[in-house]
N, C-alpha and C. Protein backbone atom coordinates (compact mmCIF):
# COMPACT_ATOMS: atom_id res chain seq x y z
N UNK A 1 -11.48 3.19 -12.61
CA UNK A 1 -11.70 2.81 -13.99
C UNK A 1 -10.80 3.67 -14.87
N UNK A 2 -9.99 3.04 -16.18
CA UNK A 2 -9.41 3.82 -16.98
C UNK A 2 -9.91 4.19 -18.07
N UNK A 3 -10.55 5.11 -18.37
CA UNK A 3 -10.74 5.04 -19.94
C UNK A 3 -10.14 5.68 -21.28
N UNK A 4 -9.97 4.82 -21.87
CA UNK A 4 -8.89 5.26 -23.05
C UNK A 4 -10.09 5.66 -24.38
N UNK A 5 -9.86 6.93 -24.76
CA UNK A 5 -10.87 7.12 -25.90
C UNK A 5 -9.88 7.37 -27.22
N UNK A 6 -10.28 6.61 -28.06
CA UNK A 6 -9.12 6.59 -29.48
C UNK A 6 -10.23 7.15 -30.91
N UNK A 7 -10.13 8.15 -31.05
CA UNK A 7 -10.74 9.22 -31.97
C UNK A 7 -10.22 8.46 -33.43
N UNK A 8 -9.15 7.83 -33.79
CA UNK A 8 -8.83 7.46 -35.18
C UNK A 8 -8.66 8.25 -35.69
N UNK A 9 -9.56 8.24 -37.19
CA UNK A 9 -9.35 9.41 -37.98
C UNK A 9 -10.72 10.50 -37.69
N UNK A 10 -10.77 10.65 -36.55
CA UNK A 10 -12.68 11.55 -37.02
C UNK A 10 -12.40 12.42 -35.29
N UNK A 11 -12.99 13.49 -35.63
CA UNK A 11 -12.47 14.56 -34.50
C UNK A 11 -13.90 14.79 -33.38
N UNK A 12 -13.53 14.58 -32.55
CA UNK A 12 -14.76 14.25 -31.40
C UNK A 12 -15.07 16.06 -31.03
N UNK A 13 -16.62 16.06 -30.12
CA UNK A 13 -16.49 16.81 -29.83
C UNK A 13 -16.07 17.49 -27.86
N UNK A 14 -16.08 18.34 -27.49
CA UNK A 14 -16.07 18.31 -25.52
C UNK A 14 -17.44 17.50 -25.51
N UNK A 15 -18.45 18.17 -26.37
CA UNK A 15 -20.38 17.31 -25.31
C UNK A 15 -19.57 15.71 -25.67
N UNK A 16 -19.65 15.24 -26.78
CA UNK A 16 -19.41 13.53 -27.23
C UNK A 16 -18.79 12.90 -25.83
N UNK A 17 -17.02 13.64 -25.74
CA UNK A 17 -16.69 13.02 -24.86
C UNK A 17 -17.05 12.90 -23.77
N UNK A 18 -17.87 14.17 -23.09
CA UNK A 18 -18.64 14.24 -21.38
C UNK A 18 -19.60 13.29 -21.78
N UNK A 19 -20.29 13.02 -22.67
CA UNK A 19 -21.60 11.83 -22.52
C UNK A 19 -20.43 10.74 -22.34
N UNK A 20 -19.50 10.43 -23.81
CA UNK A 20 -18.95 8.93 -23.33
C UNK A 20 -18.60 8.64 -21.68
N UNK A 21 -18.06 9.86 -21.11
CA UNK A 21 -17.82 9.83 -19.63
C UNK A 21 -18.51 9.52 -18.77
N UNK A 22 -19.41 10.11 -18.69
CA UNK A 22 -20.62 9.99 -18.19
C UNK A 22 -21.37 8.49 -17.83
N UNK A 23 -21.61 8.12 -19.59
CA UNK A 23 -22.59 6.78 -19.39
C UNK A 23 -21.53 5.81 -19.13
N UNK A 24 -20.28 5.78 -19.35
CA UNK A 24 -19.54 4.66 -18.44
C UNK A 24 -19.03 4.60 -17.47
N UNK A 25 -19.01 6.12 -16.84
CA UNK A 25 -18.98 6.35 -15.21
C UNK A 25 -20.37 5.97 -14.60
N UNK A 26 -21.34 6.24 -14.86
CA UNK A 26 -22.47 5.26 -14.43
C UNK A 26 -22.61 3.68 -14.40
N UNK A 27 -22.21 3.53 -15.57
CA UNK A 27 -22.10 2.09 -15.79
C UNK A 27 -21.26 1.16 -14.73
N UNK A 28 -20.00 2.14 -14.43
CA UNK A 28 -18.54 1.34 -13.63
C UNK A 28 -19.53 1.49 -11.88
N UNK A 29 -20.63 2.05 -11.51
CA UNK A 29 -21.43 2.02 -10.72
C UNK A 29 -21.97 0.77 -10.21
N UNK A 30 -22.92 0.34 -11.20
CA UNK A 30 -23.45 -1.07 -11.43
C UNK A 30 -22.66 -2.56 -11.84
N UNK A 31 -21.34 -2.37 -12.26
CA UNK A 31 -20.43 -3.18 -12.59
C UNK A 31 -19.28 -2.91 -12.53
N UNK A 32 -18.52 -3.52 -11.81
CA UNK A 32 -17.15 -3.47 -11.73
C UNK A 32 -15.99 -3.25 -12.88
N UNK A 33 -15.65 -2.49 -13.55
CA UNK A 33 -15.11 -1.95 -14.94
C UNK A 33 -13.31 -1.35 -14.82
N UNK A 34 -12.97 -2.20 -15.42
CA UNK A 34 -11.19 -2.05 -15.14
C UNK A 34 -10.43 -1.18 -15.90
N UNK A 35 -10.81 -1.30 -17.50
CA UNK A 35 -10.87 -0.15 -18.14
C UNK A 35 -11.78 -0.40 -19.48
N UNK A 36 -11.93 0.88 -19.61
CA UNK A 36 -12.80 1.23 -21.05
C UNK A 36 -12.25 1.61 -22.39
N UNK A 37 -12.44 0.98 -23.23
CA UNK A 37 -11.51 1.53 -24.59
C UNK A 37 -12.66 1.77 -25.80
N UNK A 38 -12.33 2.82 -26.09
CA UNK A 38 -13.54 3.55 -27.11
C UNK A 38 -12.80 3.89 -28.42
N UNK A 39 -13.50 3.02 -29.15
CA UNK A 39 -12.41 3.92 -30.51
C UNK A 39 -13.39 4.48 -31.47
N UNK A 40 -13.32 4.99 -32.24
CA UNK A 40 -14.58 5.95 -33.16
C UNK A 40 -13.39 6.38 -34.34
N UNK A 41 -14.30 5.41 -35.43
CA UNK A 41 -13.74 5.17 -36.69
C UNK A 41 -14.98 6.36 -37.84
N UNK A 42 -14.43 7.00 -38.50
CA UNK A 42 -14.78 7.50 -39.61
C UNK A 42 -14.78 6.97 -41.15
N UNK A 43 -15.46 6.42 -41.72
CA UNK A 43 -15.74 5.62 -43.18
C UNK A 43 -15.94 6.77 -43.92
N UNK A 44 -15.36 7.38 -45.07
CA UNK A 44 -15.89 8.62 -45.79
C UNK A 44 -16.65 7.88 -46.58
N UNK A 45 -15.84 6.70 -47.20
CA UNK A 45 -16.55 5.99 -48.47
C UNK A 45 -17.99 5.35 -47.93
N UNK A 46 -18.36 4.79 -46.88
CA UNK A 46 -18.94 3.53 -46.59
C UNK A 46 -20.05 4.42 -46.10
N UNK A 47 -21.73 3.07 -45.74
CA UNK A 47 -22.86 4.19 -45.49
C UNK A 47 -23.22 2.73 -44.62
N UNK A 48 -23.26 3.38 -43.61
CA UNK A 48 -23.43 4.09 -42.31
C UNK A 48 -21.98 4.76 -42.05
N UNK A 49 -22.06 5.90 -42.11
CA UNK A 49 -20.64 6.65 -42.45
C UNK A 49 -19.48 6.50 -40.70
N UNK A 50 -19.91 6.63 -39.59
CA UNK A 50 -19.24 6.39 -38.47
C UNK A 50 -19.71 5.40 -37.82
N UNK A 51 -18.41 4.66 -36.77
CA UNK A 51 -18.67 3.14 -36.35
C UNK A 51 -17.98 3.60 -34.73
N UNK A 52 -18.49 2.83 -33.75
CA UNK A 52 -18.04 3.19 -32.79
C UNK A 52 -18.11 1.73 -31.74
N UNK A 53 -16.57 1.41 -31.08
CA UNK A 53 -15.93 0.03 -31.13
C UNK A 53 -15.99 0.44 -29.68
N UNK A 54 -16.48 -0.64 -28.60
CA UNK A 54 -16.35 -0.46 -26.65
C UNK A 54 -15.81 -1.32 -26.53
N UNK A 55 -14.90 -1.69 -25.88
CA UNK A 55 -14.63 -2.70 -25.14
C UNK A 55 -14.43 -2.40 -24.00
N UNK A 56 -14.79 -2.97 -22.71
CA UNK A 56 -14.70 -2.85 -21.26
C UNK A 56 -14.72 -4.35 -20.91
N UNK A 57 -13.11 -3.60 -20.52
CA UNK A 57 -12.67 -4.90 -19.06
C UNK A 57 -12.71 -5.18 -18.02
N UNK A 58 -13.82 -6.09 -17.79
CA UNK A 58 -14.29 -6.52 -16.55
C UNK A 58 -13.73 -8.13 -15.50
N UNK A 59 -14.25 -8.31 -14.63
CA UNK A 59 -13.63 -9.44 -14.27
C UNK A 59 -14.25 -10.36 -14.63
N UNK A 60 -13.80 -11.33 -15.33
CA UNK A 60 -14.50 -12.44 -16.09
C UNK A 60 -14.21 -12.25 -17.46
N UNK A 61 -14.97 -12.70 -18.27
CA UNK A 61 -15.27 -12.40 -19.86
C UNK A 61 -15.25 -10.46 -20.31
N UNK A 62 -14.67 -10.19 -21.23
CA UNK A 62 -14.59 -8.59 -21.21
C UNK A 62 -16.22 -8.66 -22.13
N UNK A 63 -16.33 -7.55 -21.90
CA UNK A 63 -17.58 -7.12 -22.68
C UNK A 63 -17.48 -6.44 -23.95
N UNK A 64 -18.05 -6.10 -25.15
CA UNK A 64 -17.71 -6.03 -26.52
C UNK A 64 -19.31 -5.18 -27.24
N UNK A 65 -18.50 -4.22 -27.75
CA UNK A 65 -19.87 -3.87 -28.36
C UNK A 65 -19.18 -2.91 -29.27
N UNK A 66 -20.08 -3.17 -30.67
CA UNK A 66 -19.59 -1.99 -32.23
C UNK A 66 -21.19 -1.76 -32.90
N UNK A 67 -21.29 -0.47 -33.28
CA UNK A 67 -22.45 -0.17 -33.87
C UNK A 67 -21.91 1.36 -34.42
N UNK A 68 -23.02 1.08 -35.68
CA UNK A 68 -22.61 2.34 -36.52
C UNK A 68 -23.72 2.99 -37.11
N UNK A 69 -23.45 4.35 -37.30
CA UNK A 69 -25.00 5.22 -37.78
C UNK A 69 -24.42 6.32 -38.62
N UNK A 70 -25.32 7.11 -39.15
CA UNK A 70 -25.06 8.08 -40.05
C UNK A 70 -24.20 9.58 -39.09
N UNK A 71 -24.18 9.71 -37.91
CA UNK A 71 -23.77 10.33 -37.17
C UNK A 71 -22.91 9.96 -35.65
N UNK A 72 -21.98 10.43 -35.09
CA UNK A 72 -20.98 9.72 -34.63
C UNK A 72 -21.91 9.63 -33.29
N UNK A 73 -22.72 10.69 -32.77
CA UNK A 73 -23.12 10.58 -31.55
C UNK A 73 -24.29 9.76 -31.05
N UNK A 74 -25.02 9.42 -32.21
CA UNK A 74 -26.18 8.17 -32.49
C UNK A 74 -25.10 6.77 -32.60
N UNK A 75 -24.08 7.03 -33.21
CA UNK A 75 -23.09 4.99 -32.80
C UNK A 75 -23.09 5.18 -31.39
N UNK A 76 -22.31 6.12 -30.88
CA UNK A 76 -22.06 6.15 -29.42
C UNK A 76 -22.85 5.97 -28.89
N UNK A 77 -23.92 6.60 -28.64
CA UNK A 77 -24.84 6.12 -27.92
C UNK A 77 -25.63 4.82 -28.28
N UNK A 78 -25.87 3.96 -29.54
CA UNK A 78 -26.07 2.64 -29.56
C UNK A 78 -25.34 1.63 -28.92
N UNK A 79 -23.86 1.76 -29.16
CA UNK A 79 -22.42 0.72 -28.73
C UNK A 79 -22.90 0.97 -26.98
N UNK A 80 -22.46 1.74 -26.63
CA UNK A 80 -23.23 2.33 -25.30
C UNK A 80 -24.49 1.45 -24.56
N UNK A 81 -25.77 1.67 -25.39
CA UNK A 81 -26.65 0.57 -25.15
C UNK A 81 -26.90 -0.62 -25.39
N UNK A 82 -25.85 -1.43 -25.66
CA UNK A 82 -25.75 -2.67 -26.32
C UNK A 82 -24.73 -3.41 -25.04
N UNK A 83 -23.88 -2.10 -24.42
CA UNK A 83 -22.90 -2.75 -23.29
C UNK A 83 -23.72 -2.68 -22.30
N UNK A 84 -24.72 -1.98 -22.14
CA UNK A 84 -25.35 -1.45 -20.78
C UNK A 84 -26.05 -2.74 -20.58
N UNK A 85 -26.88 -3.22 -21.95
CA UNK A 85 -27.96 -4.50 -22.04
C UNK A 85 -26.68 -6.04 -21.76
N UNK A 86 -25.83 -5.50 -22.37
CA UNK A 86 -25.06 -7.07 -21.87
C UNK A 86 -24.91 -7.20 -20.44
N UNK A 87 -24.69 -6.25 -19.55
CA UNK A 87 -24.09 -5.73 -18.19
C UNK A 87 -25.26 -6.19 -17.15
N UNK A 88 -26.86 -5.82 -17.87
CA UNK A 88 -27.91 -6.01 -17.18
C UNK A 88 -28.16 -7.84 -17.30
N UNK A 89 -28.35 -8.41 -18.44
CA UNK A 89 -28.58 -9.85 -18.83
C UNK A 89 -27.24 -10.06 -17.89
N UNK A 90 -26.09 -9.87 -17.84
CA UNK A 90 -25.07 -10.69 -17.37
C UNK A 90 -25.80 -11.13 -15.60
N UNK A 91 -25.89 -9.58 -14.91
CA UNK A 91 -26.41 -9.45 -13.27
C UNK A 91 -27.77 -10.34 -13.61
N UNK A 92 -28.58 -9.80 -14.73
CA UNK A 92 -29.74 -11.16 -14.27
C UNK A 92 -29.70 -12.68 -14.27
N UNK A 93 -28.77 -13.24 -15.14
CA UNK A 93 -28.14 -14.47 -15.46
C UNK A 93 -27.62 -14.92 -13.91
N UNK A 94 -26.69 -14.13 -13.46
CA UNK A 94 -25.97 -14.63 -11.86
C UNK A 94 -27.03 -14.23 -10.59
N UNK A 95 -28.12 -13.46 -10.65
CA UNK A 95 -29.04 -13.52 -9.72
C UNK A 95 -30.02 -14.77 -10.22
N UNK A 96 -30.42 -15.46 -11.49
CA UNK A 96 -30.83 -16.52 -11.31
C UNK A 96 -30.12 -17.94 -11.32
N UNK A 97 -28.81 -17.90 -11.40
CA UNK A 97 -27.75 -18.66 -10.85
C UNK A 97 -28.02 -18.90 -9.40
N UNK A 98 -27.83 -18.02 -8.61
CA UNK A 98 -27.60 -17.80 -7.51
C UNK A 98 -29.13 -18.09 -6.71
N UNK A 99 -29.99 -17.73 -6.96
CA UNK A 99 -31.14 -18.50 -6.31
C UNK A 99 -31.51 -19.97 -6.85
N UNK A 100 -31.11 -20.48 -7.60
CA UNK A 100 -31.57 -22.04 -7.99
C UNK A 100 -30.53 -22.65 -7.18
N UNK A 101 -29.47 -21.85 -6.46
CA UNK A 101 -28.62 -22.94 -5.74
C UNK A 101 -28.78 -23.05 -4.20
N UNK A 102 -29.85 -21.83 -3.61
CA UNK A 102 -30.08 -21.71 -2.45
C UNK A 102 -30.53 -23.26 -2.35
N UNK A 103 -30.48 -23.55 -0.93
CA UNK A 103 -30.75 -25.27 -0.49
C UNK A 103 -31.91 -24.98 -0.13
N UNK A 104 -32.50 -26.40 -0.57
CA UNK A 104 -34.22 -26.38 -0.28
C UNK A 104 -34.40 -27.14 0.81
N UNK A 105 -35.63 -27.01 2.03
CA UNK A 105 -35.88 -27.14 2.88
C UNK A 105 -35.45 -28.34 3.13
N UNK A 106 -35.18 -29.32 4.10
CA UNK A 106 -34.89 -30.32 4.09
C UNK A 106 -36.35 -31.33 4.87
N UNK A 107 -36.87 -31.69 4.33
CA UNK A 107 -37.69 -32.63 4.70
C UNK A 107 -38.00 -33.49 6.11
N UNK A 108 -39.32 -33.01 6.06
CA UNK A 108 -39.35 -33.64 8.00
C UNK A 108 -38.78 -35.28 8.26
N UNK A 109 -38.04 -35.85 8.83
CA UNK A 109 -38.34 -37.17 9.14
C UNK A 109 -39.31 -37.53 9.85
N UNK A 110 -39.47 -38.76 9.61
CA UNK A 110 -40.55 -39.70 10.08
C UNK A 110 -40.85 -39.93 11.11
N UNK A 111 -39.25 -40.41 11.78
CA UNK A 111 -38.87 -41.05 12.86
C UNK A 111 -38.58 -42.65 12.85
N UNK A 112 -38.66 -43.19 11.74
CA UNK A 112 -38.72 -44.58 11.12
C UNK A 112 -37.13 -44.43 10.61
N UNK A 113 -36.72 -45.77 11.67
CA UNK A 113 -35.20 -45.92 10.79
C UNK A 113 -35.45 -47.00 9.44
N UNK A 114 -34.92 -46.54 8.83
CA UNK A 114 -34.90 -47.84 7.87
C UNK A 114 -33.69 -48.06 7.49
């Protein structure tokens, strides 16, 4: 997995980045993850003052998540749980895919040609 972390204008800290590491090295565990791009935007003017942008490329559809809070390490960790919940609905979506297509028993014959 690659992950690219893009700070913008707002200065991260070592803990910020070992969590971002962390919960998407776990994540690339449970889902196959090609790379990760994190960007963390600073608003001086705007309220919810920091915004924090995921995208992870996976095989299929990429996954997408932005959320913002009064503190940079509360976005991160929301954007964070918003990819984790898409990641989980996605695996439950294709495990109930995947059992409605198992073949159903096939029915005794009779022994009656018709």
């Amino acid at each position: 997995m690659k992950l690219i972390l893009e700070p913008g204008n707002t200065r991260t800290s070592v803990a910020l980045d070992r969590l971002i590491e962390a919960r998407l090295v776990a994540l690339a565990e449970r889902q196959h993850v090609d790379e990760a791009v994190v960007r963390l935007n600073d608003d001086r003017e705007g309220s919810p003052r920091y915004q924090a942008n995921i995208l992870i490329r996976v095989p299929g559809p990429d996954i997408h998540a932005v959320a913002c809070d009064h503190t940079l390490r509360v976005a991160v960790q929301k954007a964070i749980a918003a990819v984790e919940e898409q990641v989980v609905a996605r695996q439950a979506r294709r495990r109930r895919r995947l059992s409605s297509q198992l073949q159903q028993p096939a029915k005794a014959r009779t022994g009656r040609a018709w």
